[in-house]
C-alpha atoms as a PDB file:
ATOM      1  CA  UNK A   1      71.625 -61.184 -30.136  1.00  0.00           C
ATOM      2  CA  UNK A   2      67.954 -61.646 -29.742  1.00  0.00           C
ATOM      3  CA  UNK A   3      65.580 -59.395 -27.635  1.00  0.00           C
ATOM      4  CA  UNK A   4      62.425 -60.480 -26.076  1.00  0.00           C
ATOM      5  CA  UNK A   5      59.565 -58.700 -25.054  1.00  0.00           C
ATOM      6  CA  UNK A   6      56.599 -61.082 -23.081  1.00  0.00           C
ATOM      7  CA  UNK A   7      53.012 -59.408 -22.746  1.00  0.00           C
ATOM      8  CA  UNK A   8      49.716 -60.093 -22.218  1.00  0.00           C
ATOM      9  CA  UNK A   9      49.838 -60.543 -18.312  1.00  0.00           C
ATOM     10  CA  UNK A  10      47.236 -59.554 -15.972  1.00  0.00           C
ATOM     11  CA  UNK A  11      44.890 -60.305 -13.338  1.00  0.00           C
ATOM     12  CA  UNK A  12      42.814 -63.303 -14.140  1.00  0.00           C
ATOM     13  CA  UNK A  13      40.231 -65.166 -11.398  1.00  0.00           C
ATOM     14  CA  UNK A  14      40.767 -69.261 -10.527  1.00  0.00           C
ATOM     15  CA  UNK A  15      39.563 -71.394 -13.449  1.00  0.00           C
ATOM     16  CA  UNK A  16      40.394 -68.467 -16.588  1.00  0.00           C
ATOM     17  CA  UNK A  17      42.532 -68.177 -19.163  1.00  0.00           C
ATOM     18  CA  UNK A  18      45.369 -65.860 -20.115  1.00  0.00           C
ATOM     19  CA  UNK A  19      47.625 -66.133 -23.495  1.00  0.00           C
ATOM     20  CA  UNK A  20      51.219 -64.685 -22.626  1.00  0.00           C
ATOM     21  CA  UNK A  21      53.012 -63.570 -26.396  1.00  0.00           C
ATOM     22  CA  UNK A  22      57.054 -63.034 -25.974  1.00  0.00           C
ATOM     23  CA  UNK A  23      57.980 -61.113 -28.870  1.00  0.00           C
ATOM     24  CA  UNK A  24      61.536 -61.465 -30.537  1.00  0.00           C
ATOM     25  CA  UNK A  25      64.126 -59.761 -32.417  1.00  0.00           C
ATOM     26  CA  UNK A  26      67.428 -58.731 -33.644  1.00  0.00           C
ATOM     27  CA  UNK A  27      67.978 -61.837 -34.850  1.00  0.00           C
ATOM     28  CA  UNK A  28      66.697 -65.268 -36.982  1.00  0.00           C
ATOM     29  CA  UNK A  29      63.718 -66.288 -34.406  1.00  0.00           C
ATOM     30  CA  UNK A  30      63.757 -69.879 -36.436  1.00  0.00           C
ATOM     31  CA  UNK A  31      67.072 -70.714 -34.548  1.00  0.00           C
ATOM     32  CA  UNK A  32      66.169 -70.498 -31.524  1.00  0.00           C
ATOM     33  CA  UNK A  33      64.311 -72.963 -28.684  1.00  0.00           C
ATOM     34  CA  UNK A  34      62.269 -70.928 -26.607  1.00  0.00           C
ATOM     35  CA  UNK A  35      61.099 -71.111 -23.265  1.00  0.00           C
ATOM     36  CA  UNK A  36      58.567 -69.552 -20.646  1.00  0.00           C
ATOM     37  CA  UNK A  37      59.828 -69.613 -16.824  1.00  0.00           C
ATOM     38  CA  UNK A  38      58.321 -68.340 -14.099  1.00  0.00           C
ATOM     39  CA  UNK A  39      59.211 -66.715 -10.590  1.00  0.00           C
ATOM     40  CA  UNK A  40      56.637 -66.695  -7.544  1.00  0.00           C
ATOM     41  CA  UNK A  41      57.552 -63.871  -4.463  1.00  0.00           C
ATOM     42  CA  UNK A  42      59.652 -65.681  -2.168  1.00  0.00           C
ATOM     43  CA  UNK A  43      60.584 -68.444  -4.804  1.00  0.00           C
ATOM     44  CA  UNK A  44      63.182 -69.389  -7.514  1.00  0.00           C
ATOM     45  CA  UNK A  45      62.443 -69.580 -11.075  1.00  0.00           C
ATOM     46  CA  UNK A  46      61.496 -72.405 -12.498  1.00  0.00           C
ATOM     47  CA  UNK A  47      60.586 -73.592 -15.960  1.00  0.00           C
ATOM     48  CA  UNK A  48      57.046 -73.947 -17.312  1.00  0.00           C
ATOM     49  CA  UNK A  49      57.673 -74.967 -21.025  1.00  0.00           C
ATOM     50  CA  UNK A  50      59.583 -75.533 -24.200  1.00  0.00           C
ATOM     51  CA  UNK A  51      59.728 -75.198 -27.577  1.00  0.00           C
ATOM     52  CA  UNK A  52      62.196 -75.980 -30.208  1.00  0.00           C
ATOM     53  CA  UNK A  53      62.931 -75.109 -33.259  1.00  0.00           C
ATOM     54  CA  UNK A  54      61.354 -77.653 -34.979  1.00  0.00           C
ATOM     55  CA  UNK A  55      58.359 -77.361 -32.593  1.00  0.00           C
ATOM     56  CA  UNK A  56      58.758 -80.118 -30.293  1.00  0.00           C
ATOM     57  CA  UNK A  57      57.106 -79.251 -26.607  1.00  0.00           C
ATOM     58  CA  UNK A  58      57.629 -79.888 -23.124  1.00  0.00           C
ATOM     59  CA  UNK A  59      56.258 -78.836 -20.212  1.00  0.00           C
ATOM     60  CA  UNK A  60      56.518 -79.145 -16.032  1.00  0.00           C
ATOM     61  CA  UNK A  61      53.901 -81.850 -14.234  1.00  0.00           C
ATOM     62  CA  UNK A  62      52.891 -78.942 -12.698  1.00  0.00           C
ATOM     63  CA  UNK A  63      51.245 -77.321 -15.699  1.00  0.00           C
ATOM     64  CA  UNK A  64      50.724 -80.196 -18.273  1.00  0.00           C
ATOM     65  CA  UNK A  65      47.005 -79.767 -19.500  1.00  0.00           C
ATOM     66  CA  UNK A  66      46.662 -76.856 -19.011  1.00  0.00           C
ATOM     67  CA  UNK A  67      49.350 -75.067 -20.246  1.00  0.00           C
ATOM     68  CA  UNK A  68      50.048 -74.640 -24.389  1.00  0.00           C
ATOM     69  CA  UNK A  69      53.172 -73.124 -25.738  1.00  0.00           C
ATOM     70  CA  UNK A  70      53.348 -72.522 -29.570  1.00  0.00           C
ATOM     71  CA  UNK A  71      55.593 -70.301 -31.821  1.00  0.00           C
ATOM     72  CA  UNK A  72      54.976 -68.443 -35.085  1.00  0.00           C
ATOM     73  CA  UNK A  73      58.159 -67.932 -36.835  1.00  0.00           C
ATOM     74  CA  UNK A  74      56.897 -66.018 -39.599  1.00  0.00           C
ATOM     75  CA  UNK A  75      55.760 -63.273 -36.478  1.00  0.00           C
ATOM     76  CA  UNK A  76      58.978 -64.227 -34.470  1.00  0.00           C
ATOM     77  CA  UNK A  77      56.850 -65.064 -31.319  1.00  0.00           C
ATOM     78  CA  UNK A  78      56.141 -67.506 -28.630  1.00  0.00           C
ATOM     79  CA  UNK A  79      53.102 -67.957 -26.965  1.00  0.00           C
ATOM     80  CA  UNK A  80      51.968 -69.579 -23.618  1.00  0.00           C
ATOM     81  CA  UNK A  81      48.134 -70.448 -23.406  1.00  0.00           C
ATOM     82  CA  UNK A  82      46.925 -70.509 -19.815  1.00  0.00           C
ATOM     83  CA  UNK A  83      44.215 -71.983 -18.801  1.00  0.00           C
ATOM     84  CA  UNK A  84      42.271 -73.264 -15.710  1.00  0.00           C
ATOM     85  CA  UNK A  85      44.576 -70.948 -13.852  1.00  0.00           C
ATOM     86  CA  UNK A  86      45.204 -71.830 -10.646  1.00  0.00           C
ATOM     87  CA  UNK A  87      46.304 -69.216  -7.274  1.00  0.00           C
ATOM     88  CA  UNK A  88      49.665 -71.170  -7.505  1.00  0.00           C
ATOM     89  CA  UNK A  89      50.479 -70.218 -10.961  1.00  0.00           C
ATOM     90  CA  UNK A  90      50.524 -66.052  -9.932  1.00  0.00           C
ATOM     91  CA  UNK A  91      54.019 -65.294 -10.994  1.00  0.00           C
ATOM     92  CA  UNK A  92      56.452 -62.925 -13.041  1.00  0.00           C
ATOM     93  CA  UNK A  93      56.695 -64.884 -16.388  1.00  0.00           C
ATOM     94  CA  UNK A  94      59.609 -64.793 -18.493  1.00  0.00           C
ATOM     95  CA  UNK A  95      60.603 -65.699 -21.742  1.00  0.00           C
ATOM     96  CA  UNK A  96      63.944 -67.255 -23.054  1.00  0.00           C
ATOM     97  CA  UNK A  97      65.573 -68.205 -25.777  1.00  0.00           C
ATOM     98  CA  UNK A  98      68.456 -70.299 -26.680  1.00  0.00           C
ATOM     99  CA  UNK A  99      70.580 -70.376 -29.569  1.00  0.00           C
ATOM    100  CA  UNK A 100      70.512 -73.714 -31.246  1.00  0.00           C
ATOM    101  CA  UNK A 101      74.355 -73.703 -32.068  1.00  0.00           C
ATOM    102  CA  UNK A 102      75.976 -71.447 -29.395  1.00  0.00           C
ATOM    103  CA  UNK A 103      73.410 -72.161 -26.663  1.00  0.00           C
ATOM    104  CA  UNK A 104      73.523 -68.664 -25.508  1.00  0.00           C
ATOM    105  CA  UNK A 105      70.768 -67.133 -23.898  1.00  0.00           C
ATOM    106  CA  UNK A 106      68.721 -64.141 -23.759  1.00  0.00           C
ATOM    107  CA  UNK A 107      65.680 -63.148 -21.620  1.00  0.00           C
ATOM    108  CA  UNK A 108      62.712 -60.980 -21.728  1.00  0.00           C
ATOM    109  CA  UNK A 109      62.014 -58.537 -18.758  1.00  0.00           C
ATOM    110  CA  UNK A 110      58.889 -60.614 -17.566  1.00  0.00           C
ATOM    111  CA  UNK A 111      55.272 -59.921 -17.307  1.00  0.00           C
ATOM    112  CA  UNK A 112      52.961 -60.520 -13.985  1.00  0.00           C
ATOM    113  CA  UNK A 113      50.197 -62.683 -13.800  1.00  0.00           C
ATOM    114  CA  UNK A 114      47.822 -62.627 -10.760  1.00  0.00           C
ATOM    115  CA  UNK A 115      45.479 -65.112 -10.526  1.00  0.00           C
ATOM    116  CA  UNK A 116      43.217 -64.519  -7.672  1.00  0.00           C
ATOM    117  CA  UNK A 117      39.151 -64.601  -6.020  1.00  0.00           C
END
């Protein structure tokens, strides 16, 4: 089973730029589709972006253009590049993978991201 580890959260003003990296192992990272979600106080999670494991993205209206997810397989890691951040997008971000046979899922811990004046 894999295990994630996101970083590279923080406290970022409207209009900058943060670049979240989820770190896996324990297992082939090639084989898996990866995602970043995110949870706001008060607020269910809900998905940001996708990647599979051929490198295909996708990402939610809310974030398109702004938002870049990318892998490196030979570092096993995903990355989410944020930028024009917006108040809205403060959140815990999270990182998830999913087994491209089995479908089973793993999760990181999450990292914060503040974006505020």
């Amino acid at each position: 089973q894999v295990q994630l580890v996101e970083s590279g959260g923080g406290l970022v003003q409207p209009g900058g730029s943060l670049r979240l990296s989820c770190a896996a192992s324990g297992s082939i990272f090639s084989i898996y589709a990866m995602d970043w979600y995110r949870q706001a106080p008060g607020k269910q999670r809900e998905w940001v972006a996708t990647i599979t494991s051929v490198g295909s993205t996708g990402y939610a209206d809310s974030v398109r253009g702004r938002f870049t997810i990318s892998r490196d397989n030979a570092k096993n890691t995903v990355y989410l590049q944020m930028n024009n951040l917006k108040l809205e997008d403060t959140a815990v971000y999270y990182c998830k993978s999913t087994h491209i046979t089995t479908h089973k899922d793993s999760w990181g811990q999450g990292t914060q991201v503040t974006v505020s004046s």
